[in-house]
N, C-alpha and C. Protein backbone atom coordinates (compact mmCIF):
# COMPACT_ATOMS: atom_id res chain seq x y z
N UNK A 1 -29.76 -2.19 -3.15
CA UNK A 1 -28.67 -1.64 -2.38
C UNK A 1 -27.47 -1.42 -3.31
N UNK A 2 -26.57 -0.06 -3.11
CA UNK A 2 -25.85 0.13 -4.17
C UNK A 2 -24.45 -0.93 -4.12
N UNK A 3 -24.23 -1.41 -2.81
CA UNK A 3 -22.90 -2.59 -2.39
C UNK A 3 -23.33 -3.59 -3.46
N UNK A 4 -24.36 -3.91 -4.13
CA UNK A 4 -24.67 -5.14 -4.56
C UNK A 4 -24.18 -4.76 -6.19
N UNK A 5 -24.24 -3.92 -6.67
CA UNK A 5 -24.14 -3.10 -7.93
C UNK A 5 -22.26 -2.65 -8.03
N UNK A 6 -21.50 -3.18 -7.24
CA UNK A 6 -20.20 -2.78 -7.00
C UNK A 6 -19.41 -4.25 -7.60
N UNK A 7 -18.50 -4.18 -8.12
CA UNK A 7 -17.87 -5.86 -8.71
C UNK A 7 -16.52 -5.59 -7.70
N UNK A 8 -16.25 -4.91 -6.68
CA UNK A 8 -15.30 -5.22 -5.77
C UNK A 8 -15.64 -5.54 -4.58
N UNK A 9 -14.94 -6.29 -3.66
CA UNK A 9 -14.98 -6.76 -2.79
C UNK A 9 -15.47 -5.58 -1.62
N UNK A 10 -15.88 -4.88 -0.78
CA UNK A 10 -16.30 -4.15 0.07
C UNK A 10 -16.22 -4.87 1.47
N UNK A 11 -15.25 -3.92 2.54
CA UNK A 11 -14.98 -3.99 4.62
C UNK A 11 -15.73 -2.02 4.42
N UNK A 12 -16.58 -2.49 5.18
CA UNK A 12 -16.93 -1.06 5.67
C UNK A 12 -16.68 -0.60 6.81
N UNK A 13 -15.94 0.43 7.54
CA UNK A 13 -15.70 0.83 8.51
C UNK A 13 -16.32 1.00 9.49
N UNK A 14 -16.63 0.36 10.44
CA UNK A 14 -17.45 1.17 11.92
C UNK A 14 -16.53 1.73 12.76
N UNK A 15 -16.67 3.27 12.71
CA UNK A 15 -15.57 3.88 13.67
C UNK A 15 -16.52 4.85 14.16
N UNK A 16 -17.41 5.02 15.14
CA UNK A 16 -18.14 5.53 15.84
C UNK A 16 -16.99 7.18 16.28
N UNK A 17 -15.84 7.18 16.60
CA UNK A 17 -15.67 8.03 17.64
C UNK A 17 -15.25 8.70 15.87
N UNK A 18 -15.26 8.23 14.76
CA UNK A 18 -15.11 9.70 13.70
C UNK A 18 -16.04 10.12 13.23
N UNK A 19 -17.27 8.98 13.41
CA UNK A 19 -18.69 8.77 12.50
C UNK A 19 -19.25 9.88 13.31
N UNK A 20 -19.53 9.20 14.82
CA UNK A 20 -21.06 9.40 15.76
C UNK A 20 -21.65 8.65 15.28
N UNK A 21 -21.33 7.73 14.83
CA UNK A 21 -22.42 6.69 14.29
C UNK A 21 -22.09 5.15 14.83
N UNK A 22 -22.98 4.60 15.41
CA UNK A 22 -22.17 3.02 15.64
C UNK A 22 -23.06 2.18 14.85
N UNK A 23 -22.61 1.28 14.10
CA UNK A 23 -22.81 0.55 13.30
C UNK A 23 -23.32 -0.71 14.50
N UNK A 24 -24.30 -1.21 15.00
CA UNK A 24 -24.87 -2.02 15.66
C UNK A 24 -24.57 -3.77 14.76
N UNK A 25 -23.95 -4.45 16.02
CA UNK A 25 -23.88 -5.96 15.25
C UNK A 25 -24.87 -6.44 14.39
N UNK A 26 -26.43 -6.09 14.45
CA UNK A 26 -27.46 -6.45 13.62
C UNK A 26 -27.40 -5.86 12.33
N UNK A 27 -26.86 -4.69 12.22
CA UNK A 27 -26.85 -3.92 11.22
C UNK A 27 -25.77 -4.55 10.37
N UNK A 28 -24.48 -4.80 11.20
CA UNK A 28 -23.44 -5.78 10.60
C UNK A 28 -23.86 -6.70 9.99
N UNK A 29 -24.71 -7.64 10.25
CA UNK A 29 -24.68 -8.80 10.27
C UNK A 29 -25.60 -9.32 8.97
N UNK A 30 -26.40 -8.18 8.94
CA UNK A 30 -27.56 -7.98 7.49
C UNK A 30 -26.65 -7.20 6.27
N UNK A 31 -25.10 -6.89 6.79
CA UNK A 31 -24.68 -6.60 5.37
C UNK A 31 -23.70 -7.78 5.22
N UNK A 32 -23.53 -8.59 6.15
CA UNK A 32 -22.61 -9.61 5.72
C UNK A 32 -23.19 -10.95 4.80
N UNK A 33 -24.24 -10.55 4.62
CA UNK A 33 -25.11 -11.46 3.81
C UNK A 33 -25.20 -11.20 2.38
N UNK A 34 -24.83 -9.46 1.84
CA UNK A 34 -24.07 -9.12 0.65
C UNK A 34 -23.18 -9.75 0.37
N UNK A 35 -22.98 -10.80 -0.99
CA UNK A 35 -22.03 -11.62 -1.51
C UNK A 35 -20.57 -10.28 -1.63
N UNK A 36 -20.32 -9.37 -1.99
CA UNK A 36 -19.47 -8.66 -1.92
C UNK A 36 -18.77 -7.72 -0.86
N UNK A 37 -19.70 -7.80 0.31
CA UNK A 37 -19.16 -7.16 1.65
C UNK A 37 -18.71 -8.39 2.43
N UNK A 38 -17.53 -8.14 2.82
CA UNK A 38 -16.55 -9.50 2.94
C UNK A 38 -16.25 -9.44 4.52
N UNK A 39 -16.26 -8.19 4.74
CA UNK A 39 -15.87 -8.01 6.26
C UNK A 39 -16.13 -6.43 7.02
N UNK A 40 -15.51 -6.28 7.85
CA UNK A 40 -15.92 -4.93 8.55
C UNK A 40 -14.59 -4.84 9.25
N UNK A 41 -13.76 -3.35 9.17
CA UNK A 41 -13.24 -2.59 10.14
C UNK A 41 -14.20 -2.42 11.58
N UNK A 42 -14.05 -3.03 12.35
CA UNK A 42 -14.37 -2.88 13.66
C UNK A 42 -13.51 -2.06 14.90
N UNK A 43 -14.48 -0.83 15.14
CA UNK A 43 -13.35 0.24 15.91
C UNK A 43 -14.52 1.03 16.67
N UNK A 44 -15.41 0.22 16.78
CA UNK A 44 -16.63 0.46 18.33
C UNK A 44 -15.66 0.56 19.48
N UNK A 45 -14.97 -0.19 20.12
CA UNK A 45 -14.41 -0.07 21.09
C UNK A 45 -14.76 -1.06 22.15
N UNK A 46 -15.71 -1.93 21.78
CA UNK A 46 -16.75 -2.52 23.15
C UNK A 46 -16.21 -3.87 22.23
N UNK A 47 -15.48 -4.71 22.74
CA UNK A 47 -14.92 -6.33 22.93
C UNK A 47 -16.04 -6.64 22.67
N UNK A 48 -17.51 -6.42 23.09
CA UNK A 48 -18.46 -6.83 23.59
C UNK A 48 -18.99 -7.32 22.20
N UNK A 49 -19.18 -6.00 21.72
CA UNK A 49 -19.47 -6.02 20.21
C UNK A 49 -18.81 -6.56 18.93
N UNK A 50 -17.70 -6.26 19.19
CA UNK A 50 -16.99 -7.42 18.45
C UNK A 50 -17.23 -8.62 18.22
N UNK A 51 -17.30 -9.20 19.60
CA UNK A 51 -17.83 -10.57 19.71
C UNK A 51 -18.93 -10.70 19.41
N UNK A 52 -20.47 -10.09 19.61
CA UNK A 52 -21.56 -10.02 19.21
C UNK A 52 -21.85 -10.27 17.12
N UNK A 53 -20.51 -9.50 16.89
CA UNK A 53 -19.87 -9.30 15.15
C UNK A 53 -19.75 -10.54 15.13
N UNK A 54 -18.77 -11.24 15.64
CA UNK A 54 -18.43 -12.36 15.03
C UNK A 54 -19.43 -13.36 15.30
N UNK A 55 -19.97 -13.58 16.47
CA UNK A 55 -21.38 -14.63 16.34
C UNK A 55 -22.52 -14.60 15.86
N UNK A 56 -22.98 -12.95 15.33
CA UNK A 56 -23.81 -12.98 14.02
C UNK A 56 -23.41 -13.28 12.62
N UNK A 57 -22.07 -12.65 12.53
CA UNK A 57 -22.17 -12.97 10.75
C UNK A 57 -20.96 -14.41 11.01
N UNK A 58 -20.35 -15.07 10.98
CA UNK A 58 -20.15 -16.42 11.33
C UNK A 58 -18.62 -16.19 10.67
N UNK A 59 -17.94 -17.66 10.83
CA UNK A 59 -16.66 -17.48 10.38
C UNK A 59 -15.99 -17.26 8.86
N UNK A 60 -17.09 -17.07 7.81
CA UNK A 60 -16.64 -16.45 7.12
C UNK A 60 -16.52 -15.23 6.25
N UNK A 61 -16.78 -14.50 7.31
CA UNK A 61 -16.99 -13.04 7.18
C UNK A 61 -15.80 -12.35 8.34
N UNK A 62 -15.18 -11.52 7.71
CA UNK A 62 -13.98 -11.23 8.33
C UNK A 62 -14.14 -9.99 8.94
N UNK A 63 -13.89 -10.07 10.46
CA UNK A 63 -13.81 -8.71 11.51
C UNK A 63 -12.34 -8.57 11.67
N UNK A 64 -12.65 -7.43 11.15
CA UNK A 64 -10.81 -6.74 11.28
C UNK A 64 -10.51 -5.75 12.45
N UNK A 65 -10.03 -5.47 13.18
CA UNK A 65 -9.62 -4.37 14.43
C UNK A 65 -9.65 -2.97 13.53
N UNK A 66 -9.59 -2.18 13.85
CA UNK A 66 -9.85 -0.62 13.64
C UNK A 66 -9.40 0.05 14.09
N UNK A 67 -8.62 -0.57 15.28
CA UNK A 67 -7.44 0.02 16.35
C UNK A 67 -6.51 -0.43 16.94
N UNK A 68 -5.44 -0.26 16.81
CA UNK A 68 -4.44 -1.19 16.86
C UNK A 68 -4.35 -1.89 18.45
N UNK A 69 -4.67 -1.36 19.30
CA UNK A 69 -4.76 -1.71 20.88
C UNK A 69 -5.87 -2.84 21.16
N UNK A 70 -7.10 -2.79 20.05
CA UNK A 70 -7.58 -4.16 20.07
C UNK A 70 -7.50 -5.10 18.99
N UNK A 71 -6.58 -5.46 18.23
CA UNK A 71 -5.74 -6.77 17.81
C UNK A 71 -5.54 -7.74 18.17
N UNK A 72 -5.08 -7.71 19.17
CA UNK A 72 -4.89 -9.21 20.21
C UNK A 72 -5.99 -9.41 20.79
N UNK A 73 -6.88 -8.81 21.23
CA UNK A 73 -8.37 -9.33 21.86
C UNK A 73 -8.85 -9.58 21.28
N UNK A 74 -8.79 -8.74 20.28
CA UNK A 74 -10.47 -9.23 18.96
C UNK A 74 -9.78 -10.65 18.33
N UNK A 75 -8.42 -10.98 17.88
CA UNK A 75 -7.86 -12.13 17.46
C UNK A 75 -8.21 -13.04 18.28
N UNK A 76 -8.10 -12.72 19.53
CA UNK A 76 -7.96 -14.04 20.55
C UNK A 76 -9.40 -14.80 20.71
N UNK A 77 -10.42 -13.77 20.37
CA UNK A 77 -12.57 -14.05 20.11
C UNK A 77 -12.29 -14.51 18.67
N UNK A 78 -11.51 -14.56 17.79
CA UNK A 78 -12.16 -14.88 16.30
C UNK A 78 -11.92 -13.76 15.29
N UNK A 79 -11.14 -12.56 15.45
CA UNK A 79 -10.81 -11.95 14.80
C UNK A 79 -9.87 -11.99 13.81
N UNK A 80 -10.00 -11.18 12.73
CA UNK A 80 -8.95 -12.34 11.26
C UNK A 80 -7.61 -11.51 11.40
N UNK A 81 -7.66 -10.15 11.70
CA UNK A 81 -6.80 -9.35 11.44
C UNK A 81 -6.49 -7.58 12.07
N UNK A 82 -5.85 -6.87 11.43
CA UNK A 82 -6.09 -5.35 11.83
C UNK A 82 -6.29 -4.53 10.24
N UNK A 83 -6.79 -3.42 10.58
CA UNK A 83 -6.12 -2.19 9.07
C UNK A 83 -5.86 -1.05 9.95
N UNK A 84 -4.51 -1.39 10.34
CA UNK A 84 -3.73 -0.62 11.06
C UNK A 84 -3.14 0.74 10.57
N UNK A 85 -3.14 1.39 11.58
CA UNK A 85 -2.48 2.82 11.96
C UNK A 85 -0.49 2.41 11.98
N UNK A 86 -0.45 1.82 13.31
CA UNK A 86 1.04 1.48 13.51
C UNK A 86 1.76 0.84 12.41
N UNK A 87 0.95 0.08 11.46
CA UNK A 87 1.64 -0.63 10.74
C UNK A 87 2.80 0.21 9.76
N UNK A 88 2.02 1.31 9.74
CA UNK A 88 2.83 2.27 8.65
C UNK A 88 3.97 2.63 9.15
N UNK A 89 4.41 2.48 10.30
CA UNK A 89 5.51 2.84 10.96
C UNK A 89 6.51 1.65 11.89
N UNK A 90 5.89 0.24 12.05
CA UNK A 90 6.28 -0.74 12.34
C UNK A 90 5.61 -1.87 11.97
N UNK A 91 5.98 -2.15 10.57
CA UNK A 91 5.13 -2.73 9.67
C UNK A 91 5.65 -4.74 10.18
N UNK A 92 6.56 -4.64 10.10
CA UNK A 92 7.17 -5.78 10.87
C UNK A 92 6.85 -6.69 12.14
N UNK A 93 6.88 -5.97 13.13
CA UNK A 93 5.95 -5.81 14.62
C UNK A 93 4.58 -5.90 14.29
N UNK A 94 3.63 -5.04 13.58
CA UNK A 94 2.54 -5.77 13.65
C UNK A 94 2.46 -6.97 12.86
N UNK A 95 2.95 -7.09 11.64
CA UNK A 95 2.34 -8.56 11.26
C UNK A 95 3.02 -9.59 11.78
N UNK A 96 3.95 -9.46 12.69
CA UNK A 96 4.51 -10.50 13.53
C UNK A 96 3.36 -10.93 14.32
N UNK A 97 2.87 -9.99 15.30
CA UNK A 97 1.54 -9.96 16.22
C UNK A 97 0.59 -10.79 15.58
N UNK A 98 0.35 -10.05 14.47
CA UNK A 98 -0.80 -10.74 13.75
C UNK A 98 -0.53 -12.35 13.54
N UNK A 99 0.66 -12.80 12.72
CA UNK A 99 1.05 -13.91 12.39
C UNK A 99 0.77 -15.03 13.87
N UNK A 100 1.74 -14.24 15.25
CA UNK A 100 1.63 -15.33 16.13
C UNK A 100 -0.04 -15.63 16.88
N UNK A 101 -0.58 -13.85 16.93
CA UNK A 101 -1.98 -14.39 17.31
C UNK A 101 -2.79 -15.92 16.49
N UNK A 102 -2.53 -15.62 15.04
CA UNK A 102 -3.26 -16.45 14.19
C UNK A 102 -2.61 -17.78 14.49
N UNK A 103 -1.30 -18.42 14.63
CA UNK A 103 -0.68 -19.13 14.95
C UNK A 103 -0.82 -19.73 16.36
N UNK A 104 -1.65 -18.94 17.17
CA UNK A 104 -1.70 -19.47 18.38
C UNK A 104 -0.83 -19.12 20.07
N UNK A 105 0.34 -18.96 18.93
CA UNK A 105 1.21 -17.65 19.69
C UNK A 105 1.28 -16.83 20.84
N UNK A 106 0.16 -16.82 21.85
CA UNK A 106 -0.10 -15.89 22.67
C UNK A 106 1.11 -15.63 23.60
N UNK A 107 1.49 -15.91 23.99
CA UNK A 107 2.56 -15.35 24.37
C UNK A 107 3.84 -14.26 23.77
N UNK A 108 3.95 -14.95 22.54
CA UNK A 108 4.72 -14.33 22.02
C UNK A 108 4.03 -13.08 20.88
N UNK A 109 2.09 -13.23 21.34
CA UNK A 109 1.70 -12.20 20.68
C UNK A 109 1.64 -10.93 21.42
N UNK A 110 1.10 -11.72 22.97
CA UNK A 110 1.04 -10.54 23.67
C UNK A 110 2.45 -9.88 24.17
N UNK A 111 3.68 -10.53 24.02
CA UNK A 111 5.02 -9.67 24.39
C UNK A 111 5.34 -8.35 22.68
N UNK A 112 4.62 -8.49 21.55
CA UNK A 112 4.74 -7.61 20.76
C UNK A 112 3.45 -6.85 20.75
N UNK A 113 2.33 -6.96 21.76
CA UNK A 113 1.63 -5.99 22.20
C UNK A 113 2.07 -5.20 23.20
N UNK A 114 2.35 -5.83 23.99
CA UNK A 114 3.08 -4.42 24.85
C UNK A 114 4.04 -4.00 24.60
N UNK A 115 4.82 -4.48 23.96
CA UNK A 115 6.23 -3.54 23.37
C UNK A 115 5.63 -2.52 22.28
N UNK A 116 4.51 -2.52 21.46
CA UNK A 116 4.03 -1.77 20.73
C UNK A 116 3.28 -0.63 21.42
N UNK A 117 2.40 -1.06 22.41
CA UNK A 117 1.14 -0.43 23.35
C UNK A 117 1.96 1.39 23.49
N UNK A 118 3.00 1.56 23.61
CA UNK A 118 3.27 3.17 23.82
C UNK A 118 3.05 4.06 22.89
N UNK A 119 3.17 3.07 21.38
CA UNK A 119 2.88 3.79 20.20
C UNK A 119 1.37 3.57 19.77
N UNK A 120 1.09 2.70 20.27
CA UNK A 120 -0.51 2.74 20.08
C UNK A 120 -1.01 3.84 20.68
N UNK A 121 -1.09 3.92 21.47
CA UNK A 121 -1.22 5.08 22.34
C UNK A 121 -0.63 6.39 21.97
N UNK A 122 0.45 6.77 21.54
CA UNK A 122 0.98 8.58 21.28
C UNK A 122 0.49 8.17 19.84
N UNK A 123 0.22 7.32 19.19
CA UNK A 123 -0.56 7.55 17.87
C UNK A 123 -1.68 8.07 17.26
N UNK A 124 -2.32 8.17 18.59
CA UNK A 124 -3.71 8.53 18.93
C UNK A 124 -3.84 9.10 19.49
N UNK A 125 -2.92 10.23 19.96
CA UNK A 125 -3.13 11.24 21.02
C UNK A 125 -3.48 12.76 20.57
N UNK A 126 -3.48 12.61 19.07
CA UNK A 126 -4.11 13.77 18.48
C UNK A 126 -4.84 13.13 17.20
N UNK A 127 -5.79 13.81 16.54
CA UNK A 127 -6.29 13.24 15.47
C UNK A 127 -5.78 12.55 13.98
N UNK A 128 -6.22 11.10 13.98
CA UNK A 128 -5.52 10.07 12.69
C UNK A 128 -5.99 10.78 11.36
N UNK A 129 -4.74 11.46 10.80
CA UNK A 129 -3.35 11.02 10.34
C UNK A 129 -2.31 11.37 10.95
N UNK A 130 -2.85 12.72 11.80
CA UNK A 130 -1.72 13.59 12.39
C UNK A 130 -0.73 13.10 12.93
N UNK A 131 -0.78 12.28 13.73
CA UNK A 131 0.49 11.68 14.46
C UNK A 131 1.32 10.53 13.85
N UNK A 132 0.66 10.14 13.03
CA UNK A 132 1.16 8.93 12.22
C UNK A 132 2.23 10.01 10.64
N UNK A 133 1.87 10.63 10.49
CA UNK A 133 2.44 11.50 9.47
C UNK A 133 3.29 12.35 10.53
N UNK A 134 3.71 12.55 11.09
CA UNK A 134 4.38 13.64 11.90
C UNK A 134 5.36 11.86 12.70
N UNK A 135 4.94 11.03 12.65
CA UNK A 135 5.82 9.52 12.82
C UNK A 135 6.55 9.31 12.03
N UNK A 136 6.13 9.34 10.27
CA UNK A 136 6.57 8.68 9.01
C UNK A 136 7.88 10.24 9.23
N UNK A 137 7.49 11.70 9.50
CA UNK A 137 8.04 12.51 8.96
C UNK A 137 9.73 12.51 9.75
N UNK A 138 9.20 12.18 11.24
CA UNK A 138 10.31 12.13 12.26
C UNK A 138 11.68 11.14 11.49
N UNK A 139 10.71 9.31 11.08
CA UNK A 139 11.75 8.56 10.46
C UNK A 139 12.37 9.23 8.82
N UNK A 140 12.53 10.63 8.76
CA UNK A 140 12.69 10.48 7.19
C UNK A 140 12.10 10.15 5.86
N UNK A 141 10.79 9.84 6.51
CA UNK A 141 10.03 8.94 5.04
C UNK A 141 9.64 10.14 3.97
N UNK A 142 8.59 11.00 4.94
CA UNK A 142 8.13 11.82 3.94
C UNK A 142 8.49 13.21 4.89
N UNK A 143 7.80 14.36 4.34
CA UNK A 143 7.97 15.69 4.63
C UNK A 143 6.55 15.83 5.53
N UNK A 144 7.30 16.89 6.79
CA UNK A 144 6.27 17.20 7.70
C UNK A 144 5.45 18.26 7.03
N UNK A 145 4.45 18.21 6.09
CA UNK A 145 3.54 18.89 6.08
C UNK A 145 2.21 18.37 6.33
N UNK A 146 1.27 18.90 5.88
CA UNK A 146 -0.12 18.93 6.03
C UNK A 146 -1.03 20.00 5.39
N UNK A 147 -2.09 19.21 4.76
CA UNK A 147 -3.23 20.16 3.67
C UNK A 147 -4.16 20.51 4.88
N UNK A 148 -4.83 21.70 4.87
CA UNK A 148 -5.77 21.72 5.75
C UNK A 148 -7.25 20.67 5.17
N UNK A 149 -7.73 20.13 6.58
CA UNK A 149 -7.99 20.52 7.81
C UNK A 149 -7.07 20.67 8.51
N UNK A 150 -5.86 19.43 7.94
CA UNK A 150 -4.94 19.34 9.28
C UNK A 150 -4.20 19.73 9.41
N UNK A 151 -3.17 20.07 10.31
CA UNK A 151 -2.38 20.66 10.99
C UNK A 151 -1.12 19.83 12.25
N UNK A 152 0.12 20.44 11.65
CA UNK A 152 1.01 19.79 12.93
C UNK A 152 0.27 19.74 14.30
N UNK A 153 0.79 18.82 15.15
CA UNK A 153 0.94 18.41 16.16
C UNK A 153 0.96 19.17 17.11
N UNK A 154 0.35 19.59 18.20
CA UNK A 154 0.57 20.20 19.49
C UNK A 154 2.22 20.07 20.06
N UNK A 155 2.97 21.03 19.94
CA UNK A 155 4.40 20.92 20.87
C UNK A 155 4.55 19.46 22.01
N UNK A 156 3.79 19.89 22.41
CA UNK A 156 4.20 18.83 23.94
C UNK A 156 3.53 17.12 23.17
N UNK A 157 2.42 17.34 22.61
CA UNK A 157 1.91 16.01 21.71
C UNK A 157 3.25 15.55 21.06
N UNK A 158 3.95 16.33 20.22
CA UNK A 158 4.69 16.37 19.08
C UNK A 158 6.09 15.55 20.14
N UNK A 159 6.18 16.38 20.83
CA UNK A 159 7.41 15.30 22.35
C UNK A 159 6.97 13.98 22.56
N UNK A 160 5.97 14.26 22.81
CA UNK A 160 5.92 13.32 23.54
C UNK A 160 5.76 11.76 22.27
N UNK A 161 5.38 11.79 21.35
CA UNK A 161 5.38 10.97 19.77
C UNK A 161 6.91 10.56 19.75
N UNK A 162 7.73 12.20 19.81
CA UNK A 162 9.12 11.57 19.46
C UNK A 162 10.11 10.77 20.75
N UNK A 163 9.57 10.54 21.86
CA UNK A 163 10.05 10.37 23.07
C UNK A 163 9.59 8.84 22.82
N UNK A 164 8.09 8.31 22.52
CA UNK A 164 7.85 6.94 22.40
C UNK A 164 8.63 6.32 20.87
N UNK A 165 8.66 6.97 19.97
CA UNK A 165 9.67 6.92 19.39
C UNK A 165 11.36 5.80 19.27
N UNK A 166 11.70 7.36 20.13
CA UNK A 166 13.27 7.23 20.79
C UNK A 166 13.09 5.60 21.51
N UNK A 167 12.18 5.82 22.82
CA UNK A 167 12.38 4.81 23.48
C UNK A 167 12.30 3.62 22.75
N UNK A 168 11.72 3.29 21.70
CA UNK A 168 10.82 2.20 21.01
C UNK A 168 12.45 1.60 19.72
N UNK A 169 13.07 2.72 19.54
CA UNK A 169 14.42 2.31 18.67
C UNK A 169 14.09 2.80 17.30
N UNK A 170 12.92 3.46 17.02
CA UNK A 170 12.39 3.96 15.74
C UNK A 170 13.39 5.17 15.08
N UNK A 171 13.94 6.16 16.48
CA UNK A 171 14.67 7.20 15.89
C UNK A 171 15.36 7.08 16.85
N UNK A 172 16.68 8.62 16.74
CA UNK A 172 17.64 8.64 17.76
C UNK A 172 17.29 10.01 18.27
């Protein structure tokens, strides 16, 4: 297998809704047995599976979220972490989340999940990077362009990003 022939650490992504492909917990669970595949982006969508992740390959093999809306669930089953979307834009807020989930925190994890949940959501309301770069571009960071494939934002998408935004204290 070529993972074994690699001297870096390797999380391989399961993101079915970019793949069409779902990476099945068994399939997980026979690469977590590679001394160099350390963990998995998990972004199936099914809790179910997640959990299925974490009781095949065991606690030291790290399931990371893949989407920022399941963070606090997958944490609250045994999950180590995220490789977040939002972070790039409220880098603070999530590893707060992260910190109190791991800490035990629930309360004070789930009050920076729903204060986040609007941007989880218009973050993803057109295809990742798009809205997250058309986020960074709104705060000043970088310039609203784009190489093809991609392309700005749908008008009313593009509102509605800067409206969760506004409300959220990100811009004025």
């Amino acid at each position: 297998m070529i993972a074994q022939h690699v001297p870096l650490p390797i999380i391989p992504y399961n993101i079915p809704g970019r793949t069409g492909v779902n990476m099945s917990p068994e399939l997980i669970a026979r690469l977590s047995k590679i001394s160099n595949i350390v963990g998995v982006k998990e972004a199936s969508g099914s809790l179910k599976q997640m959990n299925d992740v974490l009781d095949l390959c065991g606690p030291d093999f790290d399931v990371l979220s893949g989407d920022d809306g399941f963070t606090l669930p997958l944490m609250s089953i045994g999950g180590k972490g995220i490789i977040s979307v939002a972070s790039n834009i409220v880098p603070a807020d999530m590893t707060a989340l992260v910190d109190a989930a791991e800490a035990g925190s629930l309360a004070q994890a789930r009050g920076l999940h729903q204060k986040m949940s609007p941007l989880f959501d218009v973050l993803f309301i057109e295809v990742n990077p798009v809205p997250v770069k058309a986020a960074l571009a709104l705060m000043g960071k970088i310039e609203y362009e784009y190489r093809l494939p991609l392309c700005p934002m749908a008008p009313a998408n593009y509102e509605k990003l800067k409206k969760a935004m506004v409300d959220y204290g990100l811009i004025k």
